[in-house]
Protein backbone atom coordinates (compact mmCIF):
# COMPACT_ATOMS: atom_id res chain seq x y z
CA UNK A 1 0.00 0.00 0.00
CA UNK A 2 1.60 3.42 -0.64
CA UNK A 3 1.14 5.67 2.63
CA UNK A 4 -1.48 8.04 2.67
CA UNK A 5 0.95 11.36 2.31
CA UNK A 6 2.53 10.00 -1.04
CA UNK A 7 -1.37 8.95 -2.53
CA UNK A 8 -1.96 12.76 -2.30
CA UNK A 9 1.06 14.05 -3.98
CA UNK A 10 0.46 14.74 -7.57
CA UNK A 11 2.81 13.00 -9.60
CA UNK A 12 4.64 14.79 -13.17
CA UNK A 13 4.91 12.46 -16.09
CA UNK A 14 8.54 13.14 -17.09
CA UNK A 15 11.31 14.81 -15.61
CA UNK A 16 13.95 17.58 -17.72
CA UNK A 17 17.32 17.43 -16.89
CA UNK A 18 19.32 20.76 -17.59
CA UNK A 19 23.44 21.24 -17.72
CA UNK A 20 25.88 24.01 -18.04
CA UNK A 21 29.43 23.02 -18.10
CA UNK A 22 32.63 24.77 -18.50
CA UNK A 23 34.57 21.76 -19.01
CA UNK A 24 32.01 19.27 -19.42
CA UNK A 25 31.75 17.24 -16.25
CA UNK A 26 28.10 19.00 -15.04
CA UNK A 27 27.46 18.09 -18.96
CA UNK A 28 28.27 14.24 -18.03
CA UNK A 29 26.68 13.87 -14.80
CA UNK A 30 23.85 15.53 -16.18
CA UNK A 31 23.94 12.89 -19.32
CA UNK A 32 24.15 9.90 -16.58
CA UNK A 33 21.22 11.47 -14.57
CA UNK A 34 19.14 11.26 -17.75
CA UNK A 35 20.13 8.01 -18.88
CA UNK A 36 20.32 6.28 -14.83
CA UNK A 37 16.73 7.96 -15.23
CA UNK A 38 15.42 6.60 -18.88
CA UNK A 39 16.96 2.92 -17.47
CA UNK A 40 15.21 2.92 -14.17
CA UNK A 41 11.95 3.80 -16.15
CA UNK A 42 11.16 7.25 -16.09
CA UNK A 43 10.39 9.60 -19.07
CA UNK A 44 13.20 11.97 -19.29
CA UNK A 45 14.55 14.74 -21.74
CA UNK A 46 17.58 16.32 -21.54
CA UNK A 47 18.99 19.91 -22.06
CA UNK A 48 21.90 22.45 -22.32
CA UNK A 49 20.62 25.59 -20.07
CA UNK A 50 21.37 27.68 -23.12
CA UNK A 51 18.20 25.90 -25.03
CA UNK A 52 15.81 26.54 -21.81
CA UNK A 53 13.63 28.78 -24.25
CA UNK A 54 12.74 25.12 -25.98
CA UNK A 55 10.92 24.08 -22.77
CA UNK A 56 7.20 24.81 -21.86
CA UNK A 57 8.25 26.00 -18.08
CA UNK A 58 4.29 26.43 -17.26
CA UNK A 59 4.14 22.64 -18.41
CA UNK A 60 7.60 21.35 -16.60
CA UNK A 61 6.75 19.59 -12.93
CA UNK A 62 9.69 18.53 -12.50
CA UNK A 63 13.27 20.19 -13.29
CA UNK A 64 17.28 18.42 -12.31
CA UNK A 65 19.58 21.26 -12.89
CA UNK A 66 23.31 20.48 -13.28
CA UNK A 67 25.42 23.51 -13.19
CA UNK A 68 29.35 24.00 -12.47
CA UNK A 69 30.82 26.90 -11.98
CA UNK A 70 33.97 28.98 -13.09
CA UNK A 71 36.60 31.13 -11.79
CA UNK A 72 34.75 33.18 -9.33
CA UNK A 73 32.13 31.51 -9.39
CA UNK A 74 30.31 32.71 -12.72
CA UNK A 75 28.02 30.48 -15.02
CA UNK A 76 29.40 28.65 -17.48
CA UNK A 77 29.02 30.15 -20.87
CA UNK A 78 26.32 27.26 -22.29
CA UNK A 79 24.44 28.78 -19.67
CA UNK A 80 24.55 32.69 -19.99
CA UNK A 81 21.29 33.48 -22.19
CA UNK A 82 19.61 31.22 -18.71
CA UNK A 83 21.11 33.86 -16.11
CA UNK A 84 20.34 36.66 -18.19
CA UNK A 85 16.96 35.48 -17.86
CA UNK A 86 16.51 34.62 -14.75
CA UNK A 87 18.42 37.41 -13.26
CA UNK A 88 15.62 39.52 -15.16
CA UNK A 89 13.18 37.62 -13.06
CA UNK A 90 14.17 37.82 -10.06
CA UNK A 91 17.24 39.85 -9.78
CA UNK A 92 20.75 38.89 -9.58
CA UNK A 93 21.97 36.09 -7.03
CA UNK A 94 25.49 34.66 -6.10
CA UNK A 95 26.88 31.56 -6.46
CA UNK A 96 28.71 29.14 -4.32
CA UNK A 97 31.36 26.53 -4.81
CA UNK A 98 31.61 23.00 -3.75
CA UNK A 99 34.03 20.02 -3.49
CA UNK A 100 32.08 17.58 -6.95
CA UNK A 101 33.58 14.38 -5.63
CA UNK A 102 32.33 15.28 -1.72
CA UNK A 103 28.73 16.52 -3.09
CA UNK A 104 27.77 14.60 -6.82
CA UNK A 105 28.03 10.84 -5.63
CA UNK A 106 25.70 11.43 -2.39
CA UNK A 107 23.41 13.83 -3.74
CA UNK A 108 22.40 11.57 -6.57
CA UNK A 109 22.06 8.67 -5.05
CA UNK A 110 19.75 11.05 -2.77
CA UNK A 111 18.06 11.94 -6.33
CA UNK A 112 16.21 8.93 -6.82
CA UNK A 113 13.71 8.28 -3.88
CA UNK A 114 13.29 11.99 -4.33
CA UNK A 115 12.21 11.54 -7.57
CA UNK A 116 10.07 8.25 -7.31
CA UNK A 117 8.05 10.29 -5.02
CA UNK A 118 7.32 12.84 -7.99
CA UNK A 119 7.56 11.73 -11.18
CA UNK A 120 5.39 8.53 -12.26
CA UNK A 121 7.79 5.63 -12.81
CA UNK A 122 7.28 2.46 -14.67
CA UNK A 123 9.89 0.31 -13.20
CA UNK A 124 10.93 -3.18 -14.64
CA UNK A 125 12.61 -6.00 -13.14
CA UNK A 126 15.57 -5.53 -16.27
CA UNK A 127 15.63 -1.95 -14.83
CA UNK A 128 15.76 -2.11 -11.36
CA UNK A 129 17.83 -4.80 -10.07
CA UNK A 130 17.67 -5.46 -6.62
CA UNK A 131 21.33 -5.28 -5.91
CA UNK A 132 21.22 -1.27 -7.09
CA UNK A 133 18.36 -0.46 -4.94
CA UNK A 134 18.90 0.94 -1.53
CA UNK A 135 16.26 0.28 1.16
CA UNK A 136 14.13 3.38 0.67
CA UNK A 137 14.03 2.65 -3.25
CA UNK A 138 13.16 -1.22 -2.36
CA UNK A 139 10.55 0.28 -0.49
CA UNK A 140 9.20 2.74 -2.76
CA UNK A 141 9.38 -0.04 -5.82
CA UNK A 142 6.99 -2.61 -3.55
CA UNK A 143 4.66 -0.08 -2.48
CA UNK A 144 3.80 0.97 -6.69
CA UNK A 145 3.72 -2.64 -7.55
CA UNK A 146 1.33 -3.23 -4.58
CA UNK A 147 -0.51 -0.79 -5.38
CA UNK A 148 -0.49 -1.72 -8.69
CA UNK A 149 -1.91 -5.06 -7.99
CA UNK A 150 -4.63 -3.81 -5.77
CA UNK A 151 -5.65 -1.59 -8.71
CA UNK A 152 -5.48 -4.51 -11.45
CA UNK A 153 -8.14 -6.43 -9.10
CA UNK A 154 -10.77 -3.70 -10.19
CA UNK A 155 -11.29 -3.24 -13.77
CA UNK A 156 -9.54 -0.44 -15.51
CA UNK A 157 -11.22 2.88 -16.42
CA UNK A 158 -9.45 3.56 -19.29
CA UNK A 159 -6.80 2.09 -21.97
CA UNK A 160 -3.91 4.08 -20.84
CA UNK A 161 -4.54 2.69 -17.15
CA UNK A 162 -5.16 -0.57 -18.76
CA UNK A 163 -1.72 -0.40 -20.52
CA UNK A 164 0.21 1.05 -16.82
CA UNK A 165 -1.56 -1.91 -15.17
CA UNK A 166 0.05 -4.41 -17.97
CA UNK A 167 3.05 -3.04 -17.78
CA UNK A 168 3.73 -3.39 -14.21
CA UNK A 169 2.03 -6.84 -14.11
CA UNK A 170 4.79 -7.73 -16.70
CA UNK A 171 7.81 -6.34 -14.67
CA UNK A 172 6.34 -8.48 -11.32
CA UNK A 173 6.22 -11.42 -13.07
């Protein structure tokens, strides 16, 4: 059964990952966010902060922002059209530094339960094995399949739940 807090929090259908990268490693933790995310079954697209004007931001529920910094701390220049906007929105704010080996590897693996809580998951067995799960994931995973089952015993309202039921039946099988 999923707990009565995380029934009434709406879920988004996809997630958008965003980078800016001076040298390109925010580029390729950004690309292995995205892909970690396509393989453990979410929808996910995946942009250069530069191309944020491609995005229907009243639409996006849920954003992953990558972003290094340079010298003093200033964007990276994939990412200065972004700024400029932003800092037109809300005025100018600093940035901070931070050690990426000390603060990538934890906050991602941090990433995950966060995000099976908002974006709607389809998780297979060939995408989620149990030995890269950690407890709160394991968790998470039973609790949607449950679910899932309790909701198969009732006939579905419509194809598309009809197809999410199938699909999950499939992976617990």
């Amino acid at each position: 059964m999923v707990p009565e807090s995380s029934a009434q929090v709406p879920q988004a259908d996809h997630l958008t990952v965003f980078f800016a990268s001076q040298t390109g490693n925010a580029e390729s933790i950004s690309r292995n966010i995205h892909e970690q995310a396509q393989e453990r079954g979410f929808k996910s697209s995946h942009y250069v902060l530069n191309d944020f004007a491609k995005v229907d931001w009243e639409k996006e529920e849920c954003l992953v922002f990558v972003v290094s910094t340079t010298g003093d701390g200033d964007p990276p220049d994939n990412s200065t059209k972004f700024w400029r906007h932003l800092r037109k929105l809300k005025g100018s704010s600093g940035l901070t530094k931070g050690n990426l080996e000390e603060t990538v590897d934890p906050w991602i693996k941090n990433l995950w339960p966060a995000l099976a809580h908002q974006v709607i998951c389809t998780p297979t067995i060939h995408d989620l094995p149990p030995f890269h799960l950690s407890k709160e994931e394991e968790t998470i995973i039973k609790e949607i399949i449950e679910k899932k089952k309790h909701e198969s015993s009732h006939p579905p309202s419509s194809p598309k739940a009809a197809a999410a039921t199938a699909t999950i039946s499939t992976a617990v099988t």
